[in-house]
N, C-alpha and C. Protein backbone atom coordinates (compact mmCIF):
# COMPACT_ATOMS: atom_id res chain seq x y z
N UNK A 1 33.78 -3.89 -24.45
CA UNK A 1 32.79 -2.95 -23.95
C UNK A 1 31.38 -3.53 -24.11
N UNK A 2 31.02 -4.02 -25.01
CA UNK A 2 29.93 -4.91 -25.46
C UNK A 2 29.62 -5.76 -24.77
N UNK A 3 30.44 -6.83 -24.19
CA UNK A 3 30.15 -7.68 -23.67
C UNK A 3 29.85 -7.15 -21.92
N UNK A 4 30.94 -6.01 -20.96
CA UNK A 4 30.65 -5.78 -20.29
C UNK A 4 28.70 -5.07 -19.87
N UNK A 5 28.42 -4.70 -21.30
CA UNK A 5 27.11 -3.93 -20.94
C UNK A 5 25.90 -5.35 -20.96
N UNK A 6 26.52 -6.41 -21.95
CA UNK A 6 25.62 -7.46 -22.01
C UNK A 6 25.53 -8.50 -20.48
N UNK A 7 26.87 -8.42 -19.78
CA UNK A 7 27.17 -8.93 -18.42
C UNK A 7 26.23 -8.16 -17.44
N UNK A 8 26.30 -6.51 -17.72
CA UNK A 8 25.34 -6.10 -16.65
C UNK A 8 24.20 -6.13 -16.95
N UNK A 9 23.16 -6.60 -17.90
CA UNK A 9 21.87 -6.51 -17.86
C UNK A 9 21.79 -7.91 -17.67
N UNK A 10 22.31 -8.79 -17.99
CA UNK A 10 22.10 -10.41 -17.12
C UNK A 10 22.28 -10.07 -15.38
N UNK A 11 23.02 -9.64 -15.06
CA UNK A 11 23.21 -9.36 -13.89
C UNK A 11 22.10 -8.69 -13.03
N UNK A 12 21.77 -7.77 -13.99
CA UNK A 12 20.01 -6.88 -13.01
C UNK A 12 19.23 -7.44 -13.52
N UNK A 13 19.24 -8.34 -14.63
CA UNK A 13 17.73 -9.48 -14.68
C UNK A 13 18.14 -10.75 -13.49
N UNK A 14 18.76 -10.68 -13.49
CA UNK A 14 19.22 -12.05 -12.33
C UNK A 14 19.09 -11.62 -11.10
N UNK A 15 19.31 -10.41 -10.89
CA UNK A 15 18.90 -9.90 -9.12
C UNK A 15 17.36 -9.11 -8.99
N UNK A 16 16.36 -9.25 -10.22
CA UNK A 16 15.23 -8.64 -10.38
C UNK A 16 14.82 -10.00 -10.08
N UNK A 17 15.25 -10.88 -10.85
CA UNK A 17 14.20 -12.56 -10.75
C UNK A 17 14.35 -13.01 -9.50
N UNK A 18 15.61 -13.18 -8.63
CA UNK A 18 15.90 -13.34 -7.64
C UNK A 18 15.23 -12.45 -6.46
N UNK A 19 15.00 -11.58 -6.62
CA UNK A 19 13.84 -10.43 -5.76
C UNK A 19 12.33 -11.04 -6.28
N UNK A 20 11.99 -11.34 -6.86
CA UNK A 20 10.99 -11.58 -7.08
C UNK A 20 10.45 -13.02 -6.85
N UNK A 21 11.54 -13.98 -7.14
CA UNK A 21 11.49 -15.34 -6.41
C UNK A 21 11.32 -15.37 -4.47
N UNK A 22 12.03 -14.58 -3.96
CA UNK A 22 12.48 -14.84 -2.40
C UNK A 22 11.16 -13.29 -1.86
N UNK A 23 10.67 -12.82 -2.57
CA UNK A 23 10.07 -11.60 -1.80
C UNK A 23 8.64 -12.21 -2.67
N UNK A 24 8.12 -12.98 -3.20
CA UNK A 24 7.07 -12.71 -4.41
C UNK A 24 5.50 -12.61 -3.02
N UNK A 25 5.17 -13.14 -2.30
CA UNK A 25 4.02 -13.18 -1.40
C UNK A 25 4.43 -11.78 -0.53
N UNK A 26 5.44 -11.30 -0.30
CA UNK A 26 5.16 -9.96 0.30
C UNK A 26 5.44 -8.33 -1.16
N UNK A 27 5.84 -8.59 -1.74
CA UNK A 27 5.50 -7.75 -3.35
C UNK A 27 3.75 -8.04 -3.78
N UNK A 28 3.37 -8.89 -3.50
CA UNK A 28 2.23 -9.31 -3.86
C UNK A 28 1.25 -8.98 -2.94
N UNK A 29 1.72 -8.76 -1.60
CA UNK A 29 0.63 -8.35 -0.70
C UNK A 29 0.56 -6.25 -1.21
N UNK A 30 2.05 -5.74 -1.14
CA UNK A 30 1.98 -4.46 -1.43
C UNK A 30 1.12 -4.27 -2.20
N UNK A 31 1.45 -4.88 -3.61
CA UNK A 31 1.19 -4.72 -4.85
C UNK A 31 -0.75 -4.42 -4.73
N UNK A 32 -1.07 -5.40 -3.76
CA UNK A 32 -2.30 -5.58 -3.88
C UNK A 32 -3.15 -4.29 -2.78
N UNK A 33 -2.13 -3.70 -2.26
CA UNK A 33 -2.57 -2.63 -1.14
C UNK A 33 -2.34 -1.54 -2.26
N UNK A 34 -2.07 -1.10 -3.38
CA UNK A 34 -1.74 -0.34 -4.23
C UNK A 34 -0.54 0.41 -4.10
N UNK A 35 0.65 -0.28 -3.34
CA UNK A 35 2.15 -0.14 -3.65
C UNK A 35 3.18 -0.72 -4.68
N UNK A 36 3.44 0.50 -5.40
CA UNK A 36 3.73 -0.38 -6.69
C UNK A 36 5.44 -0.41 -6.59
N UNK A 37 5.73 -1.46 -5.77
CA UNK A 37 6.74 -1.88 -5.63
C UNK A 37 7.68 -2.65 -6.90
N UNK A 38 8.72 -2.66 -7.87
CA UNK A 38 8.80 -3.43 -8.64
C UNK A 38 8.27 -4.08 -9.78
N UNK A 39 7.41 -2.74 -10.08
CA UNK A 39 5.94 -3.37 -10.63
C UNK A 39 6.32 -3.16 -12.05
N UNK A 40 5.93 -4.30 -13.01
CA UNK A 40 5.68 -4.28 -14.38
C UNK A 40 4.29 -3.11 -14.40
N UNK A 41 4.90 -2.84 -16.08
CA UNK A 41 3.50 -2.12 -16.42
C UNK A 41 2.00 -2.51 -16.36
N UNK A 42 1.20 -1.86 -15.63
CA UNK A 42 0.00 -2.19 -14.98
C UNK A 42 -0.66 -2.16 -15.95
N UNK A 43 -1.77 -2.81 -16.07
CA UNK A 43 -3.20 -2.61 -16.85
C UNK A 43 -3.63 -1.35 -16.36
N UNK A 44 -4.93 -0.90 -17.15
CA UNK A 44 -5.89 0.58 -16.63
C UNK A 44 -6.80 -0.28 -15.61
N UNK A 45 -7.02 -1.47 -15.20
CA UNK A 45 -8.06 -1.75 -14.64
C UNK A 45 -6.62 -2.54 -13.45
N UNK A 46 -6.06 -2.72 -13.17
CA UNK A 46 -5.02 -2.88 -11.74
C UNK A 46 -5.37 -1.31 -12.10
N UNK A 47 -4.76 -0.57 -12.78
CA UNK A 47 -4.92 0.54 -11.90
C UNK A 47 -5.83 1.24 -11.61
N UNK A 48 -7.10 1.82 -12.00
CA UNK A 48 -8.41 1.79 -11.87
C UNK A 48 -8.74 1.23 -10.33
N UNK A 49 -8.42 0.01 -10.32
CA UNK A 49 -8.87 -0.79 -8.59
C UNK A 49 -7.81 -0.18 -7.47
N UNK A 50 -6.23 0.04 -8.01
CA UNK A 50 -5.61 0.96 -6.96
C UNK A 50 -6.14 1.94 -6.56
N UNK A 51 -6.41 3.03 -7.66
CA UNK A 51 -6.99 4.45 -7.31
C UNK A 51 -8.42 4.17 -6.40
N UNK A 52 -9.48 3.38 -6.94
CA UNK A 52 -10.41 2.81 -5.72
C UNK A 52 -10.25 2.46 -4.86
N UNK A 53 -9.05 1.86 -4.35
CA UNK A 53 -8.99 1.13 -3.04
C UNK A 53 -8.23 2.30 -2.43
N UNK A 54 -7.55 3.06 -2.83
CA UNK A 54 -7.01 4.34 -1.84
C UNK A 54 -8.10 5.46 -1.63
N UNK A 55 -8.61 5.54 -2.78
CA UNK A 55 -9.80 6.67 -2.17
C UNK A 55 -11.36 5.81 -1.56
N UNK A 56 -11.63 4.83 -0.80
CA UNK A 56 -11.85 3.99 -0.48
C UNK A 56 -11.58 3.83 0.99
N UNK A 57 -10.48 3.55 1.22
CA UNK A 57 -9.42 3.92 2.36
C UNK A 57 -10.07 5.17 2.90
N UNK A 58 -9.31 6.37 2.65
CA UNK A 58 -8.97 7.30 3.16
C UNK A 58 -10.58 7.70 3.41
N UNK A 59 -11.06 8.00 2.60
CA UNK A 59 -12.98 8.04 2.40
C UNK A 59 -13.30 7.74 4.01
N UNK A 60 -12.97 6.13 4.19
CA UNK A 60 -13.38 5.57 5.22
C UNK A 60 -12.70 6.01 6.09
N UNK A 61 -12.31 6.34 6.15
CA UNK A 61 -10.76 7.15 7.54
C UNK A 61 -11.29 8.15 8.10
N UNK A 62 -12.14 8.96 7.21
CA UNK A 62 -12.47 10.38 7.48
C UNK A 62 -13.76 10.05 7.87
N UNK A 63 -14.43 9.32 7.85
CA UNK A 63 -16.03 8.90 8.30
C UNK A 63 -15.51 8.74 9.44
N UNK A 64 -14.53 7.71 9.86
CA UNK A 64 -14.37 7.13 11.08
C UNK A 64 -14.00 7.73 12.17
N UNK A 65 -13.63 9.14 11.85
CA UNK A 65 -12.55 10.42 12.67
C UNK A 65 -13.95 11.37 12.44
N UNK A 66 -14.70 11.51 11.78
CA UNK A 66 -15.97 11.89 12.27
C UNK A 66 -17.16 11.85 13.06
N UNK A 67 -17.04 10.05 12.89
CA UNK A 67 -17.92 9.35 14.16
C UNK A 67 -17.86 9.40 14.99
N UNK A 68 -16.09 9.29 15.31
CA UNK A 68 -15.45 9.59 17.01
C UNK A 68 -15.98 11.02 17.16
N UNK A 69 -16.08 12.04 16.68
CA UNK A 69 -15.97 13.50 16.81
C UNK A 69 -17.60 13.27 17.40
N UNK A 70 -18.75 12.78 16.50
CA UNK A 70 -20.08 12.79 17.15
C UNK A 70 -20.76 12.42 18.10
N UNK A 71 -19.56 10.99 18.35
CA UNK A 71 -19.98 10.40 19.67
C UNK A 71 -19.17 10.35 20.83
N UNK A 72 -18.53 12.10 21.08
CA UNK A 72 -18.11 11.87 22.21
C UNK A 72 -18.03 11.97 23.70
N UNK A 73 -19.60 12.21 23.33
CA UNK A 73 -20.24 12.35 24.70
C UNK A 73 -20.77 11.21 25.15
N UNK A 74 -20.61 9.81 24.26
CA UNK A 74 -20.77 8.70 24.86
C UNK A 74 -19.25 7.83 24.55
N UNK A 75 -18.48 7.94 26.39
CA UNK A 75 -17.49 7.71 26.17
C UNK A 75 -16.83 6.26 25.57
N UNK A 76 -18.10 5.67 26.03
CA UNK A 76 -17.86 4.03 25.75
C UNK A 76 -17.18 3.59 24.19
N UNK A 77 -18.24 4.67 23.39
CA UNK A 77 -18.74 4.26 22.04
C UNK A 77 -17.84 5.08 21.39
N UNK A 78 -17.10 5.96 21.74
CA UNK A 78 -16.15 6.57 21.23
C UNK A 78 -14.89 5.96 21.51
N UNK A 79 -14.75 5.47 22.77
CA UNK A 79 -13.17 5.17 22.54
C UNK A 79 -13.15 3.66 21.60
N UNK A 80 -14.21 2.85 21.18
CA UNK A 80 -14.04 2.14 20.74
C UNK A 80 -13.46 3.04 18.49
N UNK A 81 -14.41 3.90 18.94
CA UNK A 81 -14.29 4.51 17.30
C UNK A 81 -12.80 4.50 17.24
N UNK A 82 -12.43 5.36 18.11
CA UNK A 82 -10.79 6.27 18.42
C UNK A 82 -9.73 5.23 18.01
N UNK A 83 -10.43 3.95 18.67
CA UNK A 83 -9.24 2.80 18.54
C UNK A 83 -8.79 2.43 17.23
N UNK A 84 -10.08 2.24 16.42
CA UNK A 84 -9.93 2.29 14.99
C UNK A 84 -9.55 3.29 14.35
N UNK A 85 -9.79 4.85 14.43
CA UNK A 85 -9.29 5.69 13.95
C UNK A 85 -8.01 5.63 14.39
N UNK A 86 -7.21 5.56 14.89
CA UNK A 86 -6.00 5.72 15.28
C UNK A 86 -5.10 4.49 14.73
N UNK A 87 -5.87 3.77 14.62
CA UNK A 87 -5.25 2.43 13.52
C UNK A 87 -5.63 2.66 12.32
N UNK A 88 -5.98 2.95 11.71
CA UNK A 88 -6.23 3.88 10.34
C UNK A 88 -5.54 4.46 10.42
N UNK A 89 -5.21 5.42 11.38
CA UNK A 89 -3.92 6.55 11.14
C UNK A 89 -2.54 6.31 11.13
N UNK A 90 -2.40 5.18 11.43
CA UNK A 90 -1.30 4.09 11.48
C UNK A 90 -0.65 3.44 10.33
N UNK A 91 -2.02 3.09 9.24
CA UNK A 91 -1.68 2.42 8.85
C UNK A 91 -1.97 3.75 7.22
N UNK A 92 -2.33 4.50 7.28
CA UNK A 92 -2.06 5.64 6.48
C UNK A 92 -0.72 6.07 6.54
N UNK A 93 -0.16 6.46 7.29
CA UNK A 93 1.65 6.65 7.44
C UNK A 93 1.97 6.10 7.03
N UNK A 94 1.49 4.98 7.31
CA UNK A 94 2.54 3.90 6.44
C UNK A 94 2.87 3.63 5.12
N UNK A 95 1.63 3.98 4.51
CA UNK A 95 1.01 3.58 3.37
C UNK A 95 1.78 5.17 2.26
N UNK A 96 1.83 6.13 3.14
CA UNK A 96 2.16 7.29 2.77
C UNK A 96 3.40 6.96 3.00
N UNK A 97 4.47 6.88 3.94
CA UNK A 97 5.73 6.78 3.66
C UNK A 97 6.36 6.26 2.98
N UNK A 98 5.56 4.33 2.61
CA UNK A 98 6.14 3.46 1.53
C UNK A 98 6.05 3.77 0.27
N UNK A 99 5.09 4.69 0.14
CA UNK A 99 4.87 5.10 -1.65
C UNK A 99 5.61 6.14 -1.82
């Protein structure tokens, strides 16, 4: 029995290192978007810069869905806003579904 429980924690350290060897530049891109994918215990200051960079984000999201709203009687200058807001909104889903 002993040995089976000592077999399975070699076994999920060996498929944790192995995830982390073959995925480490895309864990590392999440990681750095403040998806805490796989993540060892964080410092207060990784996390500190997550909580900034999401309210940061979104901050800017809502300026940008405001600007479109002010300028849309100049159609030019708005659909350029829209384009970005709508890619912001894109990439908020996303960001919301993966976490």
């Amino acid at each position: 029995m002993e040995r089976r429980k000592h077999e399975a924690k070699t076994h999920t350290s060996y498929n944790n290192s192995l995830i982390e060897s073959r995925f480490k530049v895309s864990l590392f891109l999440y990681r750095m978007g403040g998806i805490p994918l796989k993540m060892k215990p964080v410092s207060r200051l990784n996390a500190l810069y997550n909580l900034s960079l999401i309210l940061c984000f979104y901050i800017t999201n809502i300026c940008v869905g405001l600007d479109t709203v002010v300028h849309r009687h100049k159609l030019s200058l708005a659909m350029k806003k829209f384009r970005i807001f709508l890619g912001m909104i894109m990439t908020m889903w996303m960001h919301i579904s993966v976490r």
